[in-house]
Protein backbone atom coordinates (compact mmCIF):
# COMPACT_ATOMS: atom_id res chain seq x y z
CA UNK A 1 28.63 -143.48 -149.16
CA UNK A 2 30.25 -146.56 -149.64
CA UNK A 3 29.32 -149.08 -152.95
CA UNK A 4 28.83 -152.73 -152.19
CA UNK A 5 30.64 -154.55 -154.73
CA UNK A 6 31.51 -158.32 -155.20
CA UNK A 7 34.82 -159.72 -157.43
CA UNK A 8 34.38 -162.88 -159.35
CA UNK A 9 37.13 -165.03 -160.40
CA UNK A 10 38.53 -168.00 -162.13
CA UNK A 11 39.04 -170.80 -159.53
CA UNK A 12 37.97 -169.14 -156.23
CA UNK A 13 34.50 -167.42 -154.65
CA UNK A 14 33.22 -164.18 -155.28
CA UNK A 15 35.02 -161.51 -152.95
CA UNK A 16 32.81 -159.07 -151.07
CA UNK A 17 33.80 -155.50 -150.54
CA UNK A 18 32.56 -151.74 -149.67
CA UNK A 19 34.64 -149.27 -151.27
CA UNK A 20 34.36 -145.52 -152.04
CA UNK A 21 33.31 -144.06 -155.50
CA UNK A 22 36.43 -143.60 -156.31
CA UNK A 23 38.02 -146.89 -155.50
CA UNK A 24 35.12 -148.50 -157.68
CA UNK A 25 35.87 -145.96 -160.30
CA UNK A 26 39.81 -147.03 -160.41
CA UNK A 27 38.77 -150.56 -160.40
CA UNK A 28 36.22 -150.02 -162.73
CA UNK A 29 39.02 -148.81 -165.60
CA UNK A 30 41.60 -151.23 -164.41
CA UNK A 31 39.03 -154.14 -165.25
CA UNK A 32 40.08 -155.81 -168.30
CA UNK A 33 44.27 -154.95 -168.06
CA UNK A 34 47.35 -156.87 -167.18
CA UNK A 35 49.03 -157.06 -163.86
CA UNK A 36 47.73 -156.37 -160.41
CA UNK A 37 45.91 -153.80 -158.83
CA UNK A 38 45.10 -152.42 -155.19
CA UNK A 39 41.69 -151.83 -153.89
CA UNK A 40 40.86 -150.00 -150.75
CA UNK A 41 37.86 -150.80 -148.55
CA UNK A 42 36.48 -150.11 -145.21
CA UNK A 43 37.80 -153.57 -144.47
CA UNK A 44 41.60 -153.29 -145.67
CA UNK A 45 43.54 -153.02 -148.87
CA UNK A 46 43.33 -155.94 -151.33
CA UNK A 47 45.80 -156.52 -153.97
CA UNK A 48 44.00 -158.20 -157.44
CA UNK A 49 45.65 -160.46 -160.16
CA UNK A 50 43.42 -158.85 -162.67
CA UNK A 51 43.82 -161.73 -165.26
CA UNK A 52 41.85 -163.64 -163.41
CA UNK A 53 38.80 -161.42 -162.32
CA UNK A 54 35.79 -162.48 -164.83
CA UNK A 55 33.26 -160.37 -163.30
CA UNK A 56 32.64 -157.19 -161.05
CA UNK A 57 28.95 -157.01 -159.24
CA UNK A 58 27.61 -153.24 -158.04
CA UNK A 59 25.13 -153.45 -155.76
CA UNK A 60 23.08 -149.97 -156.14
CA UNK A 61 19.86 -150.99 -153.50
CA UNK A 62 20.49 -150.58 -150.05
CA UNK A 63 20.16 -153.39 -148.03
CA UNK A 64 16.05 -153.16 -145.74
CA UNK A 65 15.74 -154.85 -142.60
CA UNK A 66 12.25 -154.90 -141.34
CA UNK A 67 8.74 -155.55 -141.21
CA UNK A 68 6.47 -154.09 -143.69
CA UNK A 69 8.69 -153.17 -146.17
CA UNK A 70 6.78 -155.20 -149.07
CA UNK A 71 4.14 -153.04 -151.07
């Protein structure tokens, strides 16, 4: 199932993406290194300066749409 994530950078908006475990996982250790790197998601391929990511969001609910879903 894929992971909603969202990219935060320097000088631009937050990038929104859903990639597979293993994508995030890549991403995940290539956080915090020099030089670019390529994510895959069900959108296309996306290639990231990763000097300039500050911050990586994982979404982990599921999105509800609905009536009724408050407790």
């Amino acid at each position: 199932m894929p992971q909603r994530i969202s990219i935060g950078f320097h000088a631009s908006p937050p990038l929104a993406l859903r990639v597979s475990d293993a994508e995030l996982m890549s991403l995940q250790s290539a956080i915090g290194g020099d030089g670019w790197h390529e994510v895959t998601g069900e959108d296309g391929t996306v290639k990231l300066n990763l000097q300039h990511v500050l911050w990586l969001k994982v979404d982990k609910d599921e999105q509800r749409v609905g009536f009724g879903l408050g407790g």
